[in-house]
Every structure is written in structure tokens, then in C-alpha cells.
Protein backbone atom coordinates (compact mmCIF):
# COMPACT_ATOMS: atom_id res chain seq x y z
CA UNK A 1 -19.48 38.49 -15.05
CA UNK A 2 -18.13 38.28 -18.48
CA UNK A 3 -15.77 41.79 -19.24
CA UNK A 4 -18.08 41.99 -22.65
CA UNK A 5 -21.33 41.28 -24.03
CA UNK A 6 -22.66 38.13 -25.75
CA UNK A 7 -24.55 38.97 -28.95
CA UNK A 8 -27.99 36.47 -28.30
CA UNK A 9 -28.17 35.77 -32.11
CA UNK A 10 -25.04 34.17 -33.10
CA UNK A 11 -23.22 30.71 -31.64
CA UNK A 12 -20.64 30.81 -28.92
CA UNK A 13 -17.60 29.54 -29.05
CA UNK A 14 -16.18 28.46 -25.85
CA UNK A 15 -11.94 27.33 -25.69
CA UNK A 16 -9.94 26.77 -22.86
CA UNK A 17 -6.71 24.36 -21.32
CA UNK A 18 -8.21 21.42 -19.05
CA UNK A 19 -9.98 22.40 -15.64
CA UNK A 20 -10.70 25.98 -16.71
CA UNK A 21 -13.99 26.36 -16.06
CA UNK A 22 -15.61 26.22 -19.79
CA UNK A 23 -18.45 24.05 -18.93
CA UNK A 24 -19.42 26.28 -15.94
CA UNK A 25 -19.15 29.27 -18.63
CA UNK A 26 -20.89 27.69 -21.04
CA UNK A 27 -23.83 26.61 -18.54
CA UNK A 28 -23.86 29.85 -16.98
CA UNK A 29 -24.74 31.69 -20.49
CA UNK A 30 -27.21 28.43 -21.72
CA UNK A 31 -29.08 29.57 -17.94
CA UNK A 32 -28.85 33.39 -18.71
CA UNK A 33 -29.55 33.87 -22.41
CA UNK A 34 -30.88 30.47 -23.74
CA UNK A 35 -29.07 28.04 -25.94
CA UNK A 36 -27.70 24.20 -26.37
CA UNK A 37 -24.36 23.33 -24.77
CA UNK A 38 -22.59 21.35 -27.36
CA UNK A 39 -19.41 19.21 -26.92
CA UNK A 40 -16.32 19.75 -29.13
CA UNK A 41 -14.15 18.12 -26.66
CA UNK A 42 -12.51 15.06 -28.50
CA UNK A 43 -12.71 12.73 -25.27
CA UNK A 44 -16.09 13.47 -23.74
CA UNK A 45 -18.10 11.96 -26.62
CA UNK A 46 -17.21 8.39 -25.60
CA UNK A 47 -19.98 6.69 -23.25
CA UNK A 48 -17.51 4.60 -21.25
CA UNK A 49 -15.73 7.76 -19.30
CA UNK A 50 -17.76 10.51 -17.90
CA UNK A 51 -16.45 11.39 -14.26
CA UNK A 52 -12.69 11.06 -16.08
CA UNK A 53 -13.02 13.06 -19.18
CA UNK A 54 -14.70 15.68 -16.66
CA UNK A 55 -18.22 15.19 -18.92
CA UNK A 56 -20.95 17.44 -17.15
CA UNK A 57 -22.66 15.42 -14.54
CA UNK A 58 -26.57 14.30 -15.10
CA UNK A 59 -27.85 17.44 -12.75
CA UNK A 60 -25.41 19.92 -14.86
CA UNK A 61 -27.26 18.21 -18.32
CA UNK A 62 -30.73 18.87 -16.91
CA UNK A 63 -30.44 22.70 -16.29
CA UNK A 64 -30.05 22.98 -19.98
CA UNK A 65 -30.01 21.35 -23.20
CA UNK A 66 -26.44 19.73 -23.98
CA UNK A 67 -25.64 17.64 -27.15
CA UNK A 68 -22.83 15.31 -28.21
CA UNK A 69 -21.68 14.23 -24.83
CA UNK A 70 -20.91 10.03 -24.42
CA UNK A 71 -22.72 9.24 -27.60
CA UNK A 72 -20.01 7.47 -29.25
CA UNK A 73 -18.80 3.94 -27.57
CA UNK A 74 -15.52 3.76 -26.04
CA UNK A 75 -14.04 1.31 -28.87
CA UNK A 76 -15.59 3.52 -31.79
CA UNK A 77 -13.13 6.01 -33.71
CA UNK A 78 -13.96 9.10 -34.07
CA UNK A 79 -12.17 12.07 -35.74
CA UNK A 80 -12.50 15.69 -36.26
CA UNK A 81 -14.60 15.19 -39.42
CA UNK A 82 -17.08 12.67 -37.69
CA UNK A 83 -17.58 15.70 -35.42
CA UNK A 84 -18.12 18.09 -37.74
CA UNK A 85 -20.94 15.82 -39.48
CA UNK A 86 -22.53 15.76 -36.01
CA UNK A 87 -22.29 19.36 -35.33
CA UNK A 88 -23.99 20.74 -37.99
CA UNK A 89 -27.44 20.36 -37.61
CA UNK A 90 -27.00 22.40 -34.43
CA UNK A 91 -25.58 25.16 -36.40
CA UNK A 92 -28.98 25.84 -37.86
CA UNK A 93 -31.02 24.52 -35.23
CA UNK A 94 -33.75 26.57 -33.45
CA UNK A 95 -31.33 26.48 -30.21
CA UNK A 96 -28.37 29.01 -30.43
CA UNK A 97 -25.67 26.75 -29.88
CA UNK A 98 -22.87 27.63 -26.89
CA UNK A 99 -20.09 25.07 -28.54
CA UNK A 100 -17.56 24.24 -25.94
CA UNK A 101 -14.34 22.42 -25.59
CA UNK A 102 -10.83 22.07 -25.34
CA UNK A 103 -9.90 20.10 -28.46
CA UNK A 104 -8.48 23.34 -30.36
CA UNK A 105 -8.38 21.30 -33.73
CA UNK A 106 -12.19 20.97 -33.52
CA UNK A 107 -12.85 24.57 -33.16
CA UNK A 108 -10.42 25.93 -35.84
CA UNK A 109 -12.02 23.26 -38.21
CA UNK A 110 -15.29 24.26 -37.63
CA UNK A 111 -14.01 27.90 -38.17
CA UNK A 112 -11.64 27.68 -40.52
CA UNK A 113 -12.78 24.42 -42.44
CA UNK A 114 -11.38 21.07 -43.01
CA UNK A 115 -9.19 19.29 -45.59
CA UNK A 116 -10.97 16.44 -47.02
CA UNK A 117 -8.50 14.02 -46.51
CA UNK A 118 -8.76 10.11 -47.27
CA UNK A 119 -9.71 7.88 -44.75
CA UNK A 120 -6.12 6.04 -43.38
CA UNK A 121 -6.62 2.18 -44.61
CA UNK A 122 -6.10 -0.52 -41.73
CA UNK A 123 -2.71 -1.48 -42.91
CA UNK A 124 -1.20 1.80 -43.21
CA UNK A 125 -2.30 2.13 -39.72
CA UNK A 126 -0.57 -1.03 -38.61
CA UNK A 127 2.15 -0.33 -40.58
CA UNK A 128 2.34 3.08 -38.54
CA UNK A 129 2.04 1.49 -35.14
CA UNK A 130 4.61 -0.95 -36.23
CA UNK A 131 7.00 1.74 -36.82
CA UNK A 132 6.07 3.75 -33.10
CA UNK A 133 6.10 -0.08 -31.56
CA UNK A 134 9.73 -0.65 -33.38
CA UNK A 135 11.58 2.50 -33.43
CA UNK A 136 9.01 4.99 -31.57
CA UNK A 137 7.22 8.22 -32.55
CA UNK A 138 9.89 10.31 -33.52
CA UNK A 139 10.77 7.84 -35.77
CA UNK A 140 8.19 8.93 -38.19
CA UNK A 141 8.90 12.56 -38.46
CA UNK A 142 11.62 11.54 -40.52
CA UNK A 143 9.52 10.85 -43.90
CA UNK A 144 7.50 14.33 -43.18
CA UNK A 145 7.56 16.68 -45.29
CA UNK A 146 9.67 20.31 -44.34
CA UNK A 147 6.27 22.64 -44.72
CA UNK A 148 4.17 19.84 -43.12
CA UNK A 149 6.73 19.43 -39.86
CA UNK A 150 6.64 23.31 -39.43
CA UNK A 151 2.89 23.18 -38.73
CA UNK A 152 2.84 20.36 -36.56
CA UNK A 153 3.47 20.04 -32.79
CA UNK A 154 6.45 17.66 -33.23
CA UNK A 155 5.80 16.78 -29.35
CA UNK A 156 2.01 15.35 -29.80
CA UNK A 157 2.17 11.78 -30.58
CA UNK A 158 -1.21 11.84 -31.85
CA UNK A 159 -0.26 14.77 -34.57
CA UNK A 160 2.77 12.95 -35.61
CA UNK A 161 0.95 10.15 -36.32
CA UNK A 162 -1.32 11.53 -38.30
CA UNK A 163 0.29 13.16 -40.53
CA UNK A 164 2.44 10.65 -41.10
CA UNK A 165 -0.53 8.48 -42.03
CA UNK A 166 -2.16 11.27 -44.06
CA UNK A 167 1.43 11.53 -46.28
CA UNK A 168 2.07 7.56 -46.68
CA UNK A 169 -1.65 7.43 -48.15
CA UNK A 170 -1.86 10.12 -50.53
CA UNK A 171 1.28 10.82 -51.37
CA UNK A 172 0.72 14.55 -50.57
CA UNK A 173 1.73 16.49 -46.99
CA UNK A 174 -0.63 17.26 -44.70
CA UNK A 175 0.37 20.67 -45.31
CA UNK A 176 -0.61 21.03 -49.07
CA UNK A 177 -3.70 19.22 -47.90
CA UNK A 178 -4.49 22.45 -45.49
CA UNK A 179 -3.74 24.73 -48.01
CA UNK A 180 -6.80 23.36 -50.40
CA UNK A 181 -9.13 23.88 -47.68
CA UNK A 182 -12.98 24.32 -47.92
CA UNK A 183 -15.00 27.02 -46.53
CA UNK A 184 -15.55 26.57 -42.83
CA UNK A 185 -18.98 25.31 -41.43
CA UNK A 186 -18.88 28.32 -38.76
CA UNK A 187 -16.98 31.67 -39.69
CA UNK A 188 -15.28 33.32 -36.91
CA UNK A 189 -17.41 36.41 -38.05
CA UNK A 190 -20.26 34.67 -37.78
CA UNK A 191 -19.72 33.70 -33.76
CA UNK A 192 -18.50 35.15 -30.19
CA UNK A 193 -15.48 33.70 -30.39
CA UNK A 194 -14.13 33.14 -26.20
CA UNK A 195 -10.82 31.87 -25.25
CA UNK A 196 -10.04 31.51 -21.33
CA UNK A 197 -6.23 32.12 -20.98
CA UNK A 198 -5.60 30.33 -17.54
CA UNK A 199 -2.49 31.54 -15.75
CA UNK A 200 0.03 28.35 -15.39
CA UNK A 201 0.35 28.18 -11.60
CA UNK A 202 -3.58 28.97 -11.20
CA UNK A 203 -4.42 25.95 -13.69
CA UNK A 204 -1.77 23.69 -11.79
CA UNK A 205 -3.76 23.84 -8.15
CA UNK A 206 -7.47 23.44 -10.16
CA UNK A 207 -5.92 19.92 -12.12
CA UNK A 208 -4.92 18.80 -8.81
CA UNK A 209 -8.14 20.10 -6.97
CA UNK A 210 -10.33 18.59 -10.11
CA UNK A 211 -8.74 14.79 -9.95
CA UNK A 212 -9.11 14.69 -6.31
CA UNK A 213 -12.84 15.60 -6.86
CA UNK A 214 -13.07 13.10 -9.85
CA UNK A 215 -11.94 10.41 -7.31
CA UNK A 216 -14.70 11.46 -4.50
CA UNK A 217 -17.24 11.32 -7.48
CA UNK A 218 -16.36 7.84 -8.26
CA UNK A 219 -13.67 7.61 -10.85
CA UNK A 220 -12.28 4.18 -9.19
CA UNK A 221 -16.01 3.25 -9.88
CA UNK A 222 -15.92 4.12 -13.40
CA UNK A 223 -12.33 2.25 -13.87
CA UNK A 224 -13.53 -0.96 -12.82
CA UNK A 225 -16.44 -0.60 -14.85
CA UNK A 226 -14.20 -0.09 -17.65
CA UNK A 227 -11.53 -2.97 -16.27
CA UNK A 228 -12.75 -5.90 -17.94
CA UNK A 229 -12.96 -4.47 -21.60
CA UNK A 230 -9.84 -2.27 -21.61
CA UNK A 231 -7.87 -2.08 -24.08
CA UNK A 232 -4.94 0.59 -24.41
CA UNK A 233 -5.94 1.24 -27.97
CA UNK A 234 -9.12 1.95 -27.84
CA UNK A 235 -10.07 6.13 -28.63
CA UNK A 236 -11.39 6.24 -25.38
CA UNK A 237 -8.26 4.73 -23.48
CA UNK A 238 -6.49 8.77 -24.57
CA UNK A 239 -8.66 9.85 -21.38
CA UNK A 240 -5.99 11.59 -19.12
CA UNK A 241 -6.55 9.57 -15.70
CA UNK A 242 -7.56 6.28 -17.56
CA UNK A 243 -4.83 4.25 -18.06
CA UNK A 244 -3.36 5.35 -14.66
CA UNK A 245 -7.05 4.42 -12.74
CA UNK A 246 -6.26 0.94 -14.60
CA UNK A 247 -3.11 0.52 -14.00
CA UNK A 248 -3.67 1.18 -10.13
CA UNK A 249 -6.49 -1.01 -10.21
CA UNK A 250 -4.16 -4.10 -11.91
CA UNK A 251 -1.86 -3.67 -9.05
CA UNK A 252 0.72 -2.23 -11.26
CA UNK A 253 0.08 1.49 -9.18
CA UNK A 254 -0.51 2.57 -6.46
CA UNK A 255 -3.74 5.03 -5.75
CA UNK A 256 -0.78 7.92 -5.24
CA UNK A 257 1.26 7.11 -8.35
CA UNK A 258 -1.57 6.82 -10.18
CA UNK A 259 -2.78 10.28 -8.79
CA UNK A 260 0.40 11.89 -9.75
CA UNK A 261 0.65 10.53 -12.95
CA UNK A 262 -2.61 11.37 -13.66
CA UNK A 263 -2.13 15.01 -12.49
CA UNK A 264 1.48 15.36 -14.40
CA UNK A 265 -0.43 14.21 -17.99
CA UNK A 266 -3.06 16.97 -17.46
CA UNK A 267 -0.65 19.79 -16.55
CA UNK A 268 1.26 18.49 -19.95
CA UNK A 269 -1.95 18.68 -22.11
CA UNK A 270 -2.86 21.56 -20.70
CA UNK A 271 0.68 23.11 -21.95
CA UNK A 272 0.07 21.89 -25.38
CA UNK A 273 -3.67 23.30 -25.35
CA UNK A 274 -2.28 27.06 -24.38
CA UNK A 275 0.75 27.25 -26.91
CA UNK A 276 -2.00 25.87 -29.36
CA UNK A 277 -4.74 28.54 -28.32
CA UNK A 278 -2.02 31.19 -28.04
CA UNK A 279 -0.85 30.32 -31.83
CA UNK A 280 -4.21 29.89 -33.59
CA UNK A 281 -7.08 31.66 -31.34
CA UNK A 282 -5.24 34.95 -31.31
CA UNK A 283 -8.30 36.61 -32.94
CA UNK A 284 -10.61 35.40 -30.20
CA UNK A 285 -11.84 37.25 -26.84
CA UNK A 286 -9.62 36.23 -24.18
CA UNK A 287 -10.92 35.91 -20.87
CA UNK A 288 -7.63 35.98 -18.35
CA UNK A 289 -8.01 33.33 -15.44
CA UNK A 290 -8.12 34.26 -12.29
CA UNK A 291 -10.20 37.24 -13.55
């Protein structure tokens, strides 16, 4: 039982670290008071990973409506605007939507709004994977700006790397970019806002629990499926338990390194999701886990 009521006429918003339990929330209110589960997760929209990016399973889909889950190929980028484009015709639909995920940039876009930023061109990419390749990622928080390295987690690769590319194409810091931002799509006032603040030793034993239970369902299965056309740059290849599935099934692990590599890059991200939830969802109803 939730500790407070859902209003039935406005969108849910559904945050929480890794192996939580949001999709089991979120299905639980679709079942009870109607609605379409829809992904904000950054991971599960790829096609190529569903048992490892912990998509819902086809009998978890069919018990109620879900969108933008594994409609994006595995090679495809796909940022935080591209999501936004996709979510908003669900906004308005005649489903309420239940919007779930643990990608907290999604969510505070979609509540907060979204910079228009520039696309990155190709060779400022390469020129920025030259420089992590050369010198690695820390390298680059050298030519941030001081506002723009406040803001940031300075111990995301994936943050430091864009803002680095947002600064060496437009000249401007990612900062002054967030400070010109445009209405958001969703107000917070608008939604029932839910944040699920796992306790740290609770969230450890259900990461370890969840990839032994990802390997019974067949994540091997989905590796080698994946074997053949893997590449470590690919947007899908950021699946926690992906690379280290591969690199058992390459011979370069074995099935209990890759395990416990596996397990010690969730408990990370899981880290970085709280302190981000903690510093930006503060206005949100927080559900503590175990209840």
C-alpha cells in the first residue's frame, strides 16, 4: 500500500536507484487505477537488451499498456531530447500516463525543461574520445567552465563528456545553457511526483538477488545474441551487466568475475542515482524502502 493517495487525473511520476521495485509500482497502479506505463529509463529503450537492462518481461507488458520500451536499436543514439519528442504525445493521450524510470536527467527535463542545445558534430566527438582515449576523462574537466563543473557529477564519465562537448561546440557552458531554459513539458504541479529512497544495505542484497535472476532468465542467452555485433561503443553497450556477459563469454571472464563485476557497477550507479535523487527530487513524495 502506498502511505498516500494517487490523484487518478494527473501523470505519475515514478524515480528510484536500480532494483527498487519501480516497475512493480508502476504496474501495480496501471492494474489498480488505469493508465500507460511509460519508460524514461535511458537503457531500456534499446531492442538488443531486455533481460539486462531489467526491461519488463512480455507477461508484465500484457497486464497493461507500456510504451517506449526496446524501440530504439542497440547501435542508434539516443539522448534526453529524443526522449522527450517521444514522450509527449503520451502526455495528452487518452491513457493517464504512470512515467517510470531511473534516468533522473529524464525526469527533471521533462519537469523542469530542457536547454536546446546543438547537436555535438562527429568530429568534436572524436576529438573528445581522442582526448578520454589519450589522457582519460578527467582530462577534460580541465577546459570546463567553474559554474558548469559545480553542477556536474565530476565522477560520471558520461556527464563529463558531455559537457565538455556541449562547451567546445558553442562556445558557451553547459551551465549558462541551463540557465536559458524553456518551460518544462510536465510541471511538477501538474503530476504525483514519487521517489523510492532505498536504504543502501537493502538495495545491495536486491542487485545481487536481481542479476542472479537475470542469469536464470537467460541473460547468457541474450549476450550471445548480442556477441557477434558488439561493439563497446554502441548506446546500448552502457547496459550494466553487458560488457561483463561479453567479456565472460570471449573467455576474457569468468561467469563469477563477470557476476561480481556486474554486481559492483550496479551498486555504483545506484550511488550516483540516490545522491542525484536526494539533490534534485527533494520536492517529490518519498517512499522509504523497506517500507
Amino acid at each position: 500500500m502506498l502511505p498516500f493517495d494517487i490523484p487518478s487525473d494527473q501523470p505519475v511520476l515514478i524515480a528510484g536507484p536500480t532494483a527498487s521495485g519501480k516497475s512493480s509500482l508502476a504496474l501495480e497502479i496501471a492494474r489498480t487505477g488505469g493508465g500507460v506505463i511509460v519508460n524514461a529509463d535511458a537503457l531500456q529503450v534499446f531492442a538488443n537488451w531486455r533481460i539486462v537492462t531489467a526491461r519488463p518481461s512480455e507477461e508484465e507488458e500484457a497486464l497493461a499498456p507500456h510504451a517506449l520500451y526496446g524501440h530504439i536499436p542497440g547501435d542508434q543514439a539516443y539522448s534526453v531530447g529524443h526522449w522527450l519528442r517521444d514522450v509527449t504525445p503520451y502526455l495528452s493521450g487518452n491513457l493517464r500516463p504512470i512515467i517510470v524510470g531511473g534516468t533522473g536527467l529524464n525526469l527533471t527535463a521533462l519537469t523542469e525543461g530542457l536547454a536546446d542545445i546543438p547537436l555535438t558534430p562527429p568530429d568534436i566527438r572524436a576529438e573528445c574520445e581522442a582526448v578520454i582515449d589519450a589522457h582519460g576523462v578527467q582530462a577534460l574537466l580541465a577546459d570546463l567552465d567553474t559554474e558548469t563543473l559545480a553542477r556536474i557529477d565530476t565522477h560520471n564519465p558520461a556527464r563529463i563528456s558531455r559537457a565538455w562537448e556541449v562547451q567546445r561546440t558553442t562556445g558557451r557552458g553547459l551551465a549558462e545553457w541551463q540557465d536559458n531554459t524553456p518551460a518544462p513539458l510536465l510541471p511538477l504541479s501538474n503530476a504525483c511526483p514519487i521517489v523510492l529512497n532505498a536504504d543502501r544495505d537493502w538495495l545491495r542484497d536486491r542487485i545481487e538477488r536481481r542479476f542472479d535472476l537475470m542469469i536464470a532468465s537467460g541473460a547468457l542467452d541474450e549476450a550471445r545474441r548480442n556477441l557477434s555485433t558488439w561493439t563497446p561503443k554502441d548506446p546500448s553497450a552502457k547496459a550494466i551487466g553487458a560488457p561483463e556477459l561479453i567479456a565472460h563469454l570471449t573467455g576474457e571472464l569468468s561467469l563469477a568475475q563477470a557476476k561480481a563485476r556486474a554486481i559492483i557497477a550496479s551498486q555504483q550507479y545506484a550511488k550516483r542515482q540516490r545522491t542525484w535523487f536526494r539533490k534534485r527530487m527533494h520536492n517529490w513524495k518519498a517512499i522509504p524502502l523497506p517500507a
